[in-house]
Protein backbone atom coordinates (compact mmCIF):
# COMPACT_ATOMS: atom_id res chain seq x y z
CA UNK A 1 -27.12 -105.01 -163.34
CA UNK A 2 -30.80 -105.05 -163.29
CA UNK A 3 -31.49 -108.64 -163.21
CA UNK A 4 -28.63 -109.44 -160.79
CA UNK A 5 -29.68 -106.65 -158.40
CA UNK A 6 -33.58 -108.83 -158.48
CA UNK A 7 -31.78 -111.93 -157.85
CA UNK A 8 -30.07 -110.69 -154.50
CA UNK A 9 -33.41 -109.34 -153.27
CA UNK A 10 -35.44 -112.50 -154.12
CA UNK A 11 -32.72 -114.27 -152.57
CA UNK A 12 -32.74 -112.70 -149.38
CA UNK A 13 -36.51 -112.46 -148.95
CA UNK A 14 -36.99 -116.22 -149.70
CA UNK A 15 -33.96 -116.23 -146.63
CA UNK A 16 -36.26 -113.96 -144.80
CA UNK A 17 -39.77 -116.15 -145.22
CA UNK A 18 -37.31 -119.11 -144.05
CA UNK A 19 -36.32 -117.16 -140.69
CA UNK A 20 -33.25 -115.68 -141.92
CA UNK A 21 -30.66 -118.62 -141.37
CA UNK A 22 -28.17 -117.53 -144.51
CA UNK A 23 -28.89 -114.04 -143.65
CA UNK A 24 -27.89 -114.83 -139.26
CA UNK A 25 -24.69 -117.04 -140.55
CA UNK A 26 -23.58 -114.33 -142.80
CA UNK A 27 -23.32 -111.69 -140.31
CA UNK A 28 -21.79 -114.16 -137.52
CA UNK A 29 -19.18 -115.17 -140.66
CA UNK A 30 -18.81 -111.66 -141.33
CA UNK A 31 -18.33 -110.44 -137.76
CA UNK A 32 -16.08 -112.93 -136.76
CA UNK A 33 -13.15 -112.66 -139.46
CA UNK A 34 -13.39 -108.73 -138.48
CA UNK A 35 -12.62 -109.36 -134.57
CA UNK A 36 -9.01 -108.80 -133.73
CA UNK A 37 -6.91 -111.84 -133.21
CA UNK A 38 -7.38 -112.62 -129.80
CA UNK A 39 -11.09 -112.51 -129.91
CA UNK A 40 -11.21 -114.46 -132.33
CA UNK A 41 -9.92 -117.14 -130.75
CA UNK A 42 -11.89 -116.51 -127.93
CA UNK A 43 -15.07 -117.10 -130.29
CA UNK A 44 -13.08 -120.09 -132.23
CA UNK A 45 -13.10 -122.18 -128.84
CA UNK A 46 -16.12 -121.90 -127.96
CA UNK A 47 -17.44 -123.30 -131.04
CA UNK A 48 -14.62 -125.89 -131.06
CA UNK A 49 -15.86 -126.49 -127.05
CA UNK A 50 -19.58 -126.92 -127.87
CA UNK A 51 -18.53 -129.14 -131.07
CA UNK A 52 -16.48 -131.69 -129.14
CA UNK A 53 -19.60 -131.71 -126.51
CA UNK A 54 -21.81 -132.35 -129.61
CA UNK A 55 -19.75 -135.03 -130.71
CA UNK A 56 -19.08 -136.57 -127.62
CA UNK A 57 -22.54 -136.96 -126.62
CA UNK A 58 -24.16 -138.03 -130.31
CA UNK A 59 -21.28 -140.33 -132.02
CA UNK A 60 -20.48 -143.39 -131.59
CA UNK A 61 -17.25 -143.13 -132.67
CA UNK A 62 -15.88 -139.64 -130.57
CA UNK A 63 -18.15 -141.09 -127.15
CA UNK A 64 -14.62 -143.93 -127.57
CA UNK A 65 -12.21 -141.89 -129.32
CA UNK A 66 -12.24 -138.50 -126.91
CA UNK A 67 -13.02 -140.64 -123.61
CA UNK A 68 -10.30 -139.08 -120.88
CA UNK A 69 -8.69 -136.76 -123.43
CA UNK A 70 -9.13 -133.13 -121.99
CA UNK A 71 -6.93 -131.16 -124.64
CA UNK A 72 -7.47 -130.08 -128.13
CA UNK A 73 -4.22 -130.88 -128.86
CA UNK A 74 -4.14 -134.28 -127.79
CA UNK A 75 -7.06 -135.64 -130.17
CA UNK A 76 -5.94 -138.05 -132.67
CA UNK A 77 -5.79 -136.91 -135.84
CA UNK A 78 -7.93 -138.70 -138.82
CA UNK A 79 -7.78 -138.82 -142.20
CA UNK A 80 -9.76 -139.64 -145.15
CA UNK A 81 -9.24 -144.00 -144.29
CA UNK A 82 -9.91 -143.52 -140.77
CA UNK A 83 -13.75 -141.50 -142.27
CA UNK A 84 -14.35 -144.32 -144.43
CA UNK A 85 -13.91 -147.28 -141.82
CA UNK A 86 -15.86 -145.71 -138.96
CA UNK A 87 -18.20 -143.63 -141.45
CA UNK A 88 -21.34 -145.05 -139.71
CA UNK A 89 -20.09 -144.79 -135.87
CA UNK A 90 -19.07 -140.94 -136.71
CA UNK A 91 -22.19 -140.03 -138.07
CA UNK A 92 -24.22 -138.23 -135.33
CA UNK A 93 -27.64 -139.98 -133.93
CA UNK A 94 -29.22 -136.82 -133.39
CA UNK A 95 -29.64 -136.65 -137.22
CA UNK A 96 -30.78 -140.18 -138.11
CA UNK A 97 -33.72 -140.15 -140.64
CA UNK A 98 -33.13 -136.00 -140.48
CA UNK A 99 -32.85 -134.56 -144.75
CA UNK A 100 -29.16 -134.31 -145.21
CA UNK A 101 -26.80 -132.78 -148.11
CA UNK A 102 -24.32 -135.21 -149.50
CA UNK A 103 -20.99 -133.93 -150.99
CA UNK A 104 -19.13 -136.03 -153.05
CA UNK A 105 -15.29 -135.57 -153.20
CA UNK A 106 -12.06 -137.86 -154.87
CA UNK A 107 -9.71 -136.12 -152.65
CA UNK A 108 -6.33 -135.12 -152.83
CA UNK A 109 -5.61 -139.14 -151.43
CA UNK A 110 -7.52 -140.31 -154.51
CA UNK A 111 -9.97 -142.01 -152.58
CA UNK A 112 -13.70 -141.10 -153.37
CA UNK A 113 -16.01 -140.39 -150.77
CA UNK A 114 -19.13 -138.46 -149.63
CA UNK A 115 -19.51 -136.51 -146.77
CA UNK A 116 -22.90 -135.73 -145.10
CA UNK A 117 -23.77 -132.41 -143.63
CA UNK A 118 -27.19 -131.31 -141.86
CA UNK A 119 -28.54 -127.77 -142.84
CA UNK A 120 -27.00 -125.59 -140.11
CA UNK A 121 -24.18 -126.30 -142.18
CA UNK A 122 -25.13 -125.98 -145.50
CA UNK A 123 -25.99 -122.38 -144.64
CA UNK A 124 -23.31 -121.81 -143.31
CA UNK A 125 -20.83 -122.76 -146.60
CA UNK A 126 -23.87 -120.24 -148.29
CA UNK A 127 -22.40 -117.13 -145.95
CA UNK A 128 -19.22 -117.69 -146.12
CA UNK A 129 -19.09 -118.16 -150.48
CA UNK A 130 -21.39 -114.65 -150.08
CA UNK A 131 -18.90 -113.13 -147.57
CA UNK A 132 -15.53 -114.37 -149.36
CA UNK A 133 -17.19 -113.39 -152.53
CA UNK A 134 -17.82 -109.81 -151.67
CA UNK A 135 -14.27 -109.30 -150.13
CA UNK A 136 -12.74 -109.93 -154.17
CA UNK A 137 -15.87 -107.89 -155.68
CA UNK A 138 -17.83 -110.74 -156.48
CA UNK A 139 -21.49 -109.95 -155.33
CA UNK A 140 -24.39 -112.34 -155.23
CA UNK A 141 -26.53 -112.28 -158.63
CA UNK A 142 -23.28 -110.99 -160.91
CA UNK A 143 -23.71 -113.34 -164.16
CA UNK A 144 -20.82 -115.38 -163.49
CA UNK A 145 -18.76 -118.50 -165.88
CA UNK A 146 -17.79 -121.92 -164.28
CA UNK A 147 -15.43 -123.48 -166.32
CA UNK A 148 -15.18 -127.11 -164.79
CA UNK A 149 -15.98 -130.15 -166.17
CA UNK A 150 -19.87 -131.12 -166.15
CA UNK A 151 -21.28 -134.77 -165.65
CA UNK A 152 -24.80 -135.70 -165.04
CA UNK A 153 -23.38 -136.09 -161.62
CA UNK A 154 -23.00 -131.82 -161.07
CA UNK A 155 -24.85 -130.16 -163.95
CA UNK A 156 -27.25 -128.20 -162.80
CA UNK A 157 -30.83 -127.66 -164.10
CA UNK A 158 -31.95 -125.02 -166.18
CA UNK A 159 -33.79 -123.10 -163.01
CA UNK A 160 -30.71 -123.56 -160.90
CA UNK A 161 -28.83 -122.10 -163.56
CA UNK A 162 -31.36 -119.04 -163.24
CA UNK A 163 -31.14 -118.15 -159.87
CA UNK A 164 -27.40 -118.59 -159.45
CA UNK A 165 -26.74 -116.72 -162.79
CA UNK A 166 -24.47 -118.89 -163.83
CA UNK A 167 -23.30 -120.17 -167.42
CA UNK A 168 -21.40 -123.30 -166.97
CA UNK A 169 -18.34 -124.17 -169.67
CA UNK A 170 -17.32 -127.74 -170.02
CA UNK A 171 -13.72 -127.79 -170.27
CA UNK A 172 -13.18 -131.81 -170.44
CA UNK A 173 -10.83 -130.85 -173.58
CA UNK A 174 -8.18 -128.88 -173.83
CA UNK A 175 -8.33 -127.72 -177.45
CA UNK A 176 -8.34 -124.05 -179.70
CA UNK A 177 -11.90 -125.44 -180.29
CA UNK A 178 -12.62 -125.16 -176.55
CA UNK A 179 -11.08 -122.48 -175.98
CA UNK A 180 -12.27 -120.05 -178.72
CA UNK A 181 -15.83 -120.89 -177.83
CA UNK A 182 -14.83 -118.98 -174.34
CA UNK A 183 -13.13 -116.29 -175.96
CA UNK A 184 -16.09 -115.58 -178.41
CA UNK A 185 -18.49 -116.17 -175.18
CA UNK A 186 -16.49 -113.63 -172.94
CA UNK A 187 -16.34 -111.07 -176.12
CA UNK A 188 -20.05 -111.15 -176.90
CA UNK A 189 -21.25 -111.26 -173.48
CA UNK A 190 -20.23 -107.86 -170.96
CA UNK A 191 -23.12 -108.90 -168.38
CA UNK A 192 -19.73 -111.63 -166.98
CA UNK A 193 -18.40 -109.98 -164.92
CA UNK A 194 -16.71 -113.42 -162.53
CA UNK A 195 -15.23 -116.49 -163.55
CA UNK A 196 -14.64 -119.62 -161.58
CA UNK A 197 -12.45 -122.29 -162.65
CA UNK A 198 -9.16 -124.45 -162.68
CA UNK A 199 -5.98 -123.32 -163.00
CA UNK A 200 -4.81 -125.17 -164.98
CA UNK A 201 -7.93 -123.77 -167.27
CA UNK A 202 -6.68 -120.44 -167.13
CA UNK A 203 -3.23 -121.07 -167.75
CA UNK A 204 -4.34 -122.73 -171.57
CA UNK A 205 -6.65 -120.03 -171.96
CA UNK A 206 -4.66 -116.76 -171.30
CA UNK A 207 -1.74 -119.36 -174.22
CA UNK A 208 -4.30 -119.17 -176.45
CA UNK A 209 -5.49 -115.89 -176.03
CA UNK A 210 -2.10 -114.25 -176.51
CA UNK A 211 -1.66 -116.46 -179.60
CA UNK A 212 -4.86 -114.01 -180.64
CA UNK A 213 -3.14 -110.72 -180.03
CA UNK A 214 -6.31 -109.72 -177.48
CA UNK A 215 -6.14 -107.43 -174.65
CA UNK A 216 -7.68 -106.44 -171.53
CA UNK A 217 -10.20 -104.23 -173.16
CA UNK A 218 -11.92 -106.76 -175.04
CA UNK A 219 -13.37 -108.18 -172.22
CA UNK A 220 -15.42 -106.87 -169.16
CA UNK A 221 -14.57 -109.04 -166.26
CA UNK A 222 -13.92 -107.78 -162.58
CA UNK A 223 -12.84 -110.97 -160.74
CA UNK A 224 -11.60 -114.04 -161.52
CA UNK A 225 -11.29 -116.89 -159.00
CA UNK A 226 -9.09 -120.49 -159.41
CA UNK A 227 -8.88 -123.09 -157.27
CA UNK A 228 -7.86 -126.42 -156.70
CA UNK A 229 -4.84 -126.56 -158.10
CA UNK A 230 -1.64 -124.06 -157.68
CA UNK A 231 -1.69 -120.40 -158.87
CA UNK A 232 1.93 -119.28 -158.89
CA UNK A 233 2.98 -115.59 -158.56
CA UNK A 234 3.55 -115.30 -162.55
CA UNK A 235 0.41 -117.34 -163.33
CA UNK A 236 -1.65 -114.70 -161.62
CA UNK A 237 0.15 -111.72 -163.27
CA UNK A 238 -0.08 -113.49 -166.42
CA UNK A 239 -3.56 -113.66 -166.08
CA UNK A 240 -3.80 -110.60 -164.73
CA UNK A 241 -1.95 -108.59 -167.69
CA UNK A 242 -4.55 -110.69 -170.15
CA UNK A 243 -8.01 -109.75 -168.43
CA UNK A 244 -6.92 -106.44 -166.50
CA UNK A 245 -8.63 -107.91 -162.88
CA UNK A 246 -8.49 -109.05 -159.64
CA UNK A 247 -7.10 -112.12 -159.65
CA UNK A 248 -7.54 -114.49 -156.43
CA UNK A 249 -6.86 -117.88 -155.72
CA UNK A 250 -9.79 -120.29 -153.50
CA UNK A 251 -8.45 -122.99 -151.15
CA UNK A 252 -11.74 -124.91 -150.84
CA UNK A 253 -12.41 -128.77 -150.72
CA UNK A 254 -16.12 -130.72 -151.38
CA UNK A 255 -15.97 -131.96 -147.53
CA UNK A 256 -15.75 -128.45 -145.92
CA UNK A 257 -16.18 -125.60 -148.09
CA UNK A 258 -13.99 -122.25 -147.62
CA UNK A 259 -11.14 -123.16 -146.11
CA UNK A 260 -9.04 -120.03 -146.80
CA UNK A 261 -9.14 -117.45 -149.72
CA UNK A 262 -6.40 -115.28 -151.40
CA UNK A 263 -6.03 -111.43 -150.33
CA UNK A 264 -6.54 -109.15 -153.38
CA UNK A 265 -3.18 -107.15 -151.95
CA UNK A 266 -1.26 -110.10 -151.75
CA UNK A 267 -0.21 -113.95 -152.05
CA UNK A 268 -0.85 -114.21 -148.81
CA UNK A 269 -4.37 -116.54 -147.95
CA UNK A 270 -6.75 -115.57 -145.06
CA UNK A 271 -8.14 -118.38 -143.26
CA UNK A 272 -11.60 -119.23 -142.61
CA UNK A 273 -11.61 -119.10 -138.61
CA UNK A 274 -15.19 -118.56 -137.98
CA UNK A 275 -16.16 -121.70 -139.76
CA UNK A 276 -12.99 -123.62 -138.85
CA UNK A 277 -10.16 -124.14 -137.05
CA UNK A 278 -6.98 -124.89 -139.34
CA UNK A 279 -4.08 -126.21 -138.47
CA UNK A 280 -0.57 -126.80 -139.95
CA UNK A 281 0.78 -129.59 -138.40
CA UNK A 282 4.55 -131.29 -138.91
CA UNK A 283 5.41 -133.68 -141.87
CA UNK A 284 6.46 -136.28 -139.73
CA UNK A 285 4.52 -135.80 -136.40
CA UNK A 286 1.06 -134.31 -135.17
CA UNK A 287 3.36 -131.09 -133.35
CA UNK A 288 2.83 -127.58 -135.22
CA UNK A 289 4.84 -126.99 -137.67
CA UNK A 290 7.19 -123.70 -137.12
CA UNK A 291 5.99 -120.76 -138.52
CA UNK A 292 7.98 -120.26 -142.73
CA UNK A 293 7.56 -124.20 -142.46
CA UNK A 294 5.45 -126.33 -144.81
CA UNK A 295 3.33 -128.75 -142.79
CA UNK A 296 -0.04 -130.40 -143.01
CA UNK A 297 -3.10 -128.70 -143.25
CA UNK A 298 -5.77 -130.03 -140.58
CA UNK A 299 -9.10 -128.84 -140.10
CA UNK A 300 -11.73 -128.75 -137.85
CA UNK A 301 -15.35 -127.75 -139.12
CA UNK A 302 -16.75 -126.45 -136.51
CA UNK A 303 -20.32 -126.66 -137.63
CA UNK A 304 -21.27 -130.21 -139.27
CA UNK A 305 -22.36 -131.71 -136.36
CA UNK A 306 -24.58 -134.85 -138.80
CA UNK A 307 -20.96 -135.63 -139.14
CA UNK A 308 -17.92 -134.27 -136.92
CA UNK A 309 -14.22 -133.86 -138.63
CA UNK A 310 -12.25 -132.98 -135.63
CA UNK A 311 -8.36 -132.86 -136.99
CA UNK A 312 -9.13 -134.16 -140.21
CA UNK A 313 -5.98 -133.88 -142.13
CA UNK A 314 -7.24 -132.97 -145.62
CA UNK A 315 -3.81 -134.53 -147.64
CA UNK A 316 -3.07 -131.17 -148.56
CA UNK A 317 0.25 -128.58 -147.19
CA UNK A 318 0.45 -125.22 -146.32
CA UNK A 319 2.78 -122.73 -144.69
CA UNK A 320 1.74 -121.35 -141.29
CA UNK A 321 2.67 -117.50 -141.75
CA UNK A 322 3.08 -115.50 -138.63
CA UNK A 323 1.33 -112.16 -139.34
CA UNK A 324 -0.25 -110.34 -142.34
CA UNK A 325 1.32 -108.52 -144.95
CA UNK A 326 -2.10 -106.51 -146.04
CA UNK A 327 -2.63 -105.36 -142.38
CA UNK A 328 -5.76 -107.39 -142.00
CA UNK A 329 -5.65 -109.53 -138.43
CA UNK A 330 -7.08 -112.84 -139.74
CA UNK A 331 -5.56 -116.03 -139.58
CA UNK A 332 -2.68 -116.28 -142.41
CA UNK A 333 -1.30 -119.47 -144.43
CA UNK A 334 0.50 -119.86 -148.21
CA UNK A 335 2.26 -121.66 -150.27
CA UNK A 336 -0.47 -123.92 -150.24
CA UNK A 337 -0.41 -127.24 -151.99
CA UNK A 338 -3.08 -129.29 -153.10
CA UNK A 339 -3.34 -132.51 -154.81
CA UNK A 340 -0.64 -133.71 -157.27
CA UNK A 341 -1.50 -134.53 -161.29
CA UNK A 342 -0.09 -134.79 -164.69
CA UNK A 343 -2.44 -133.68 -167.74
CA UNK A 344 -3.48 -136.91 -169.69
CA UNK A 345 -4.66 -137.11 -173.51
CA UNK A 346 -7.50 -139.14 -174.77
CA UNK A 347 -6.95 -141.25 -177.42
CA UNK A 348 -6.94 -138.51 -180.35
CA UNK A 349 -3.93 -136.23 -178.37
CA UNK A 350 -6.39 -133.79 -176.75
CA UNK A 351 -5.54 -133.00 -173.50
CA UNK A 352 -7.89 -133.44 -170.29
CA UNK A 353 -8.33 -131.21 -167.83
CA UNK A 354 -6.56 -132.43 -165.21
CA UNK A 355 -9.56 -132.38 -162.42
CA UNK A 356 -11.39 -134.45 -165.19
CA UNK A 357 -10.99 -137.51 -162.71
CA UNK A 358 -11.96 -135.65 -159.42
CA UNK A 359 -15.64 -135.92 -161.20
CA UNK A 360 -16.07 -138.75 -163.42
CA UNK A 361 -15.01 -141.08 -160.36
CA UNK A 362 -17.71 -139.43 -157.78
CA UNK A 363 -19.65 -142.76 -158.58
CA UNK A 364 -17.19 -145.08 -157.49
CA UNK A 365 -17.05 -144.21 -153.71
CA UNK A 366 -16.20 -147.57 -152.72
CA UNK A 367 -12.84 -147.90 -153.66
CA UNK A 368 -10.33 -146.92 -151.11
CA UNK A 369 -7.42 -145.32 -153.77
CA UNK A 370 -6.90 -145.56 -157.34
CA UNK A 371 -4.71 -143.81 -159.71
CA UNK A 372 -4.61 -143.38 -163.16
CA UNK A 373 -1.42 -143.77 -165.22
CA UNK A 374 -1.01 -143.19 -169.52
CA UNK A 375 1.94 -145.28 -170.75
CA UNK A 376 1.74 -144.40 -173.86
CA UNK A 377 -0.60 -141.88 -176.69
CA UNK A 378 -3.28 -144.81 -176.36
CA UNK A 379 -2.30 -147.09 -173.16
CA UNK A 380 -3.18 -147.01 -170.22
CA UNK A 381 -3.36 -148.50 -166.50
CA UNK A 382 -5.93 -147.70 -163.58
CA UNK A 383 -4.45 -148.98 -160.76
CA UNK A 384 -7.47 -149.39 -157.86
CA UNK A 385 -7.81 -150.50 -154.65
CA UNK A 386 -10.78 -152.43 -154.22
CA UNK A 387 -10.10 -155.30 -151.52
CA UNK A 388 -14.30 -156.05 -151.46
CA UNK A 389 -14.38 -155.78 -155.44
CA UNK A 390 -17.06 -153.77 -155.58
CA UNK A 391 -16.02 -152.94 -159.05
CA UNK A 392 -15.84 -155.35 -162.23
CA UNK A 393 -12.68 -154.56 -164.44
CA UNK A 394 -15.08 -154.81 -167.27
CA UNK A 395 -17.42 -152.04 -165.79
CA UNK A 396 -14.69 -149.49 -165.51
CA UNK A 397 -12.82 -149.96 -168.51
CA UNK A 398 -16.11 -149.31 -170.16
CA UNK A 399 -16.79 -145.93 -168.63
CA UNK A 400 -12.87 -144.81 -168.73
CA UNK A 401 -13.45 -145.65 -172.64
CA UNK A 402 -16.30 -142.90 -172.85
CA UNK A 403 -14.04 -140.33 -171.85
CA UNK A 404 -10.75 -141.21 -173.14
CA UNK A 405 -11.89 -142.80 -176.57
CA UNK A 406 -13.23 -146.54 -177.83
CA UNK A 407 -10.08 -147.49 -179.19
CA UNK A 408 -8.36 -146.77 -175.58
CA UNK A 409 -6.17 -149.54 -174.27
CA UNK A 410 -6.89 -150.07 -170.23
CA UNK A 411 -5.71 -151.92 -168.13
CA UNK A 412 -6.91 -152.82 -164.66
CA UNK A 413 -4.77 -153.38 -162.00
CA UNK A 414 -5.90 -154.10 -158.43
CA UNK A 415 -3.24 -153.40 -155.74
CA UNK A 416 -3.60 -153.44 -151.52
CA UNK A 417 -2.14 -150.06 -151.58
CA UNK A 418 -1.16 -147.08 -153.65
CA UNK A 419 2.17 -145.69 -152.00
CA UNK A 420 2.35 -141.91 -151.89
CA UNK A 421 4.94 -139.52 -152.96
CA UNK A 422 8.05 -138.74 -150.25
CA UNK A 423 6.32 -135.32 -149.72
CA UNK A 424 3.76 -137.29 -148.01
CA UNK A 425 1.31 -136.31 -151.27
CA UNK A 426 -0.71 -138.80 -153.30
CA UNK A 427 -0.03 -138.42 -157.34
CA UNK A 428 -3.83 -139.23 -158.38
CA UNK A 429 -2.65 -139.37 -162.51
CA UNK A 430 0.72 -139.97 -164.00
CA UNK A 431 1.19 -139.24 -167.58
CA UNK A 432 4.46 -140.86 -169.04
CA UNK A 433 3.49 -140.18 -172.44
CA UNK A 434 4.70 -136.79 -174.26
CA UNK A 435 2.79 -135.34 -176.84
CA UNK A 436 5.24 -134.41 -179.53
């Protein structure tokens, strides 16, 4: 309690010596997502007004693309393709040669990427993890688990570790091993009180836990928080019933941040309107989808201006819900879906975790899709779409061995396009091998 009540003060004053940017955005986050409806929106266009001015007058790209269009609605909306062809026309001049963050994503089309963002930004993702954080008891400075899988690419160093309080689990492998190293970790250790991680994670965990006969009182945590993949209504209970907490569910991507985050009272999701403006658009056309109807989720960010996304339709669906069950008058969407993927086993029948890809391909940013398939308990096939070959086959095959095993039998298969699934989602791994 002690140290993590130190790291929230030595947090904020370093905010303070800076001018207090984290501290500004966090109220204005904070303020914003409290305003009734209608004002709001009032707030929402403005910052979606002074954006498109932004844009307009700095990018290449939107100084073209938004020439003679005077509504919102009528701006064409981009995807992940359209990001990658223009990337250096969208990019705003104001912020050549300027210190930008890079995020690095694989997407939900199975296309890496990187997005920059300037610092305005970057503070502004800051306030709203602190503000979403605090609305599911998760305060700034509580020793907190992320169960993901680590590469040189995201591990953090041993300071940053430190200051976030954070202990970071590798979960590459899905095996008792790995998973009764995190029950004797969560045991030992009260001072966890959060955990961040996969479903998916959870869902092997809370098996293997049962299979131990423990119970909510042998551990100590107050929150727990998945994302990326789809928490059903018995996954959460079932996790629930194991670690006797709140249980909540993050829709977040690398690109933007926060996009919307579960309501401790319900299913229901609350969107992130004073850092974006979400839509859920039709399957089949840019109109908005009815409200009960599953449709496209689009997003704005209304505050990257080193590089606009205006409509950037993120590959993943949602349901546009017409008012809140818990009372509170934010924004509401559910039923949210997110990228598509089947488990696949290394070589010796352990299963990945299914994200494994959405980090060990970060490095390979070039390609424009690729998808990995297991045909059988040691073959398999990356199909990649690579029309400048940036990429050797030999190159790849050699770091896909690392993780799936030396005696791993890959194939390379280079292909103009990687068709998506009739829901209009992109199946990044396909496993048609069954571990008996």
């Amino acid at each position: 309690m002690i140290g993590a009540k130190i790291r929230r003060i030595g947090f904020w004053s370093l905010d303070l010596l800076k001018g207090r940017p984290i501290r500004k955005a966090y109220l204005d986050v904070k303020r914003i997502m409290e305003l009734p409806y209608e004002d709001m929106k009032q707030v929402q266009d403005t910052y979606v007004a002074n954006l498109i001015d932004h844009a307009k007058s700095t990018s290449e790209y939107y100084r073209n693309t938004l020439k003679g269009i005077e509504k919102f609605e009528d701006i064409p909306v981009i995807d992940k393709n359209v990001l990658r062809t223009y990337y250096e026309q969208i990019k705003s001049d104001k912020y050549a040669g300027e210190k930008l963050h890079k995020m690095s994503t694989s997407g939900s089309t199975g296309t890496p990427f990187t997005i920059i963002q300037d610092m305005r930004k970057r503070q502004r993702v800051l306030a709203e993890l602190i503000y979403f954080n605090e609305t599911v008891d998760n305060y700034m400075g509580d020793k907190f688990i992320f169960f993901r899988v680590w590469t040189e690419a995201n591990r953090n160093s041993k300071l940053q570790l430190f200051m976030k309080n954070m202990v970071p689990v590798n979960i590459l492998h899905f095996t008792d091993e790995t998973f009764e190293n995190i029950r004797q970790l969560l045991k030992n250790n009260k001072k966890i009180k959060v955990t961040l991680g996969y479903v998916s994670t959870y869902e092997h965990l809370v098996e293997y836990l049962e299979r131990c006969n423990d119970k909510p009182s042998d551990f100590n945590l107050k929150t727990i928080i998945t994302g990326s993949e789809i928490q059903t209504a018995e996954t959460r209970k079932r996790i629930k019933n194991m670690f006797g907490c709140t249980v909540v569910s993050r829709y977040a991507n690398e690109e933007n941040g926060v996009l919307a985050h579960q309501c401790k009272e319900s299913e229901e999701f609350h969107v992130n309107s004073a850092n974006y403006k979400i839509e859920i658009l039709k399957m089949d056309s840019d109109e908005p989808a009815e409200y009960g109807e599953l449709g496209r989720v689009v997003v704005t960010d209304l505050f990257n201006y080193a590089f606009p996304l205006i409509r950037y339709d993120t590959g993943d669906l949602a349901v546009r819900c017409e008012k809140s069950e818990c009372g509170v008058g934010t924004e509401i969407i559910s039923n949210i879906q997110g990228r598509q993927v089947d488990v696949i086993y290394d070589t010796q029948g352990n299963a990945l975790t299914p994200h494994t890809w959405s980090v060990y391909m970060w490095k390979y940013d070039k390609l424009r899709q690729y998808q990995f398939i297991q045909n059988d308990k040691k073959s398999y096939t990356m199909k990649i779409n690579d029309p400048e070959n940036h990429y050797t086959d030999e190159e790849l095959i050699i770091y896909l061995k690392s993780v799936l095993g030396n005696d791993a039998d890959i194939e390379i298969c280079r292909v103009d396009e990687i068709p998506h699934l009739k829901s209009g989602k992109f199946k990044k791994t396909i496993c048609n091998w069954r571990k008996e």
